[in-house]
C-alpha atoms as a PDB file:
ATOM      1  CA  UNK A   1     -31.999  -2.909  10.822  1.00  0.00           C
ATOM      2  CA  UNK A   2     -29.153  -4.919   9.681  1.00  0.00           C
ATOM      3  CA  UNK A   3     -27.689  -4.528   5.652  1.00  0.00           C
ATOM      4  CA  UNK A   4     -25.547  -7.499   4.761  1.00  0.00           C
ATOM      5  CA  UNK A   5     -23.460  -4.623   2.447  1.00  0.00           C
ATOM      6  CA  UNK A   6     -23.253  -2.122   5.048  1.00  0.00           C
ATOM      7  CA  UNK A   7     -20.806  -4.817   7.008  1.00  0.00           C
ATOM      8  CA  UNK A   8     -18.988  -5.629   3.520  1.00  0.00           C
ATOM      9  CA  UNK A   9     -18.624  -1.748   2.556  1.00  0.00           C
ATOM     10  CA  UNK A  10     -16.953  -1.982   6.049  1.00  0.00           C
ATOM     11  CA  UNK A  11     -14.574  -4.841   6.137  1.00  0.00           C
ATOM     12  CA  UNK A  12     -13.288  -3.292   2.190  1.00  0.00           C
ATOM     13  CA  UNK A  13     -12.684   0.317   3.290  1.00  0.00           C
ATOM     14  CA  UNK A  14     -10.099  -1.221   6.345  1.00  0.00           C
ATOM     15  CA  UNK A  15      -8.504  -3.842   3.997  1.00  0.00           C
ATOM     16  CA  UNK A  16      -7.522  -0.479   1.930  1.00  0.00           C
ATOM     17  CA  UNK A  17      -7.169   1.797   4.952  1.00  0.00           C
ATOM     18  CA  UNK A  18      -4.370  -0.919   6.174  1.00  0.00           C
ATOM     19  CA  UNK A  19      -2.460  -1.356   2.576  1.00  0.00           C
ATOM     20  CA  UNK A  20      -2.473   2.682   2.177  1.00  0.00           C
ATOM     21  CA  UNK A  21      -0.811   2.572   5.512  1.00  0.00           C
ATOM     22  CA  UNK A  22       1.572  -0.796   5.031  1.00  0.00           C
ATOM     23  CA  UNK A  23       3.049   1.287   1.642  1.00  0.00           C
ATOM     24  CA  UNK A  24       2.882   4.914   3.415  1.00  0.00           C
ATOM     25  CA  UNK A  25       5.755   3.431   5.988  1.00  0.00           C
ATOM     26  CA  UNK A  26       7.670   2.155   3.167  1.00  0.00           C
ATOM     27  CA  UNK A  27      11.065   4.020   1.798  1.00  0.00           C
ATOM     28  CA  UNK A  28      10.830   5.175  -1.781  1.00  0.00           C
ATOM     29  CA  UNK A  29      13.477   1.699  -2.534  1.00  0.00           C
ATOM     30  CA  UNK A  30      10.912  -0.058  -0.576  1.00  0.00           C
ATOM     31  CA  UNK A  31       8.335   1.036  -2.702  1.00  0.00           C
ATOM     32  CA  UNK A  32      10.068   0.599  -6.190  1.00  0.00           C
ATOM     33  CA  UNK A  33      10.890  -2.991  -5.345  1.00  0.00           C
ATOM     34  CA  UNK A  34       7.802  -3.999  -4.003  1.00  0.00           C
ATOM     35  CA  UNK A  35       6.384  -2.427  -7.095  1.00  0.00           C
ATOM     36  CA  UNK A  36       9.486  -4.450  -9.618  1.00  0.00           C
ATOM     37  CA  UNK A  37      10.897  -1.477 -10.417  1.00  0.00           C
ATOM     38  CA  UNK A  38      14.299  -1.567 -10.785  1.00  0.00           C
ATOM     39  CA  UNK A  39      16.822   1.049 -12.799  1.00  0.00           C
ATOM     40  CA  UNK A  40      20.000  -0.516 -14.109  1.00  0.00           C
ATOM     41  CA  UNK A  41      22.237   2.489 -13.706  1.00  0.00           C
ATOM     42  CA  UNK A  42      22.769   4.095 -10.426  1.00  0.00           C
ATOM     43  CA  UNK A  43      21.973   4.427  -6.440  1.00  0.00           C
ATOM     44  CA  UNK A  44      18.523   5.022  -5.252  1.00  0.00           C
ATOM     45  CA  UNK A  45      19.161   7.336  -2.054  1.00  0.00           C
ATOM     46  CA  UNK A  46      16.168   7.667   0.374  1.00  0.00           C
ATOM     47  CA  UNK A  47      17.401  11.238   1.595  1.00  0.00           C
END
């Protein structure tokens, strides 16, 4: 039988599976900036 939530459960879990990967490819810059994190002093080196 068919649960309306079942498909929603679904459809959440691979919106988050797909962010967790979009921000896993990202550099630690990448990340800071995305996230407005900026420090005023310095180089950010990705190593």
């Amino acid at each position: 039988m068919f649960h309306p939530l079942s498909e929603n459960l679904l459809a959440t879990q691979n919106a988050a599976q797909q962010g967790y990967q979009r921000q896993r490819n990202m550099g630690i810059g990448d990340l800071l900036l995305e996230n407005r994190i900026i420090f005023m002093d310095g180089v950010i080196n990705d190593g």
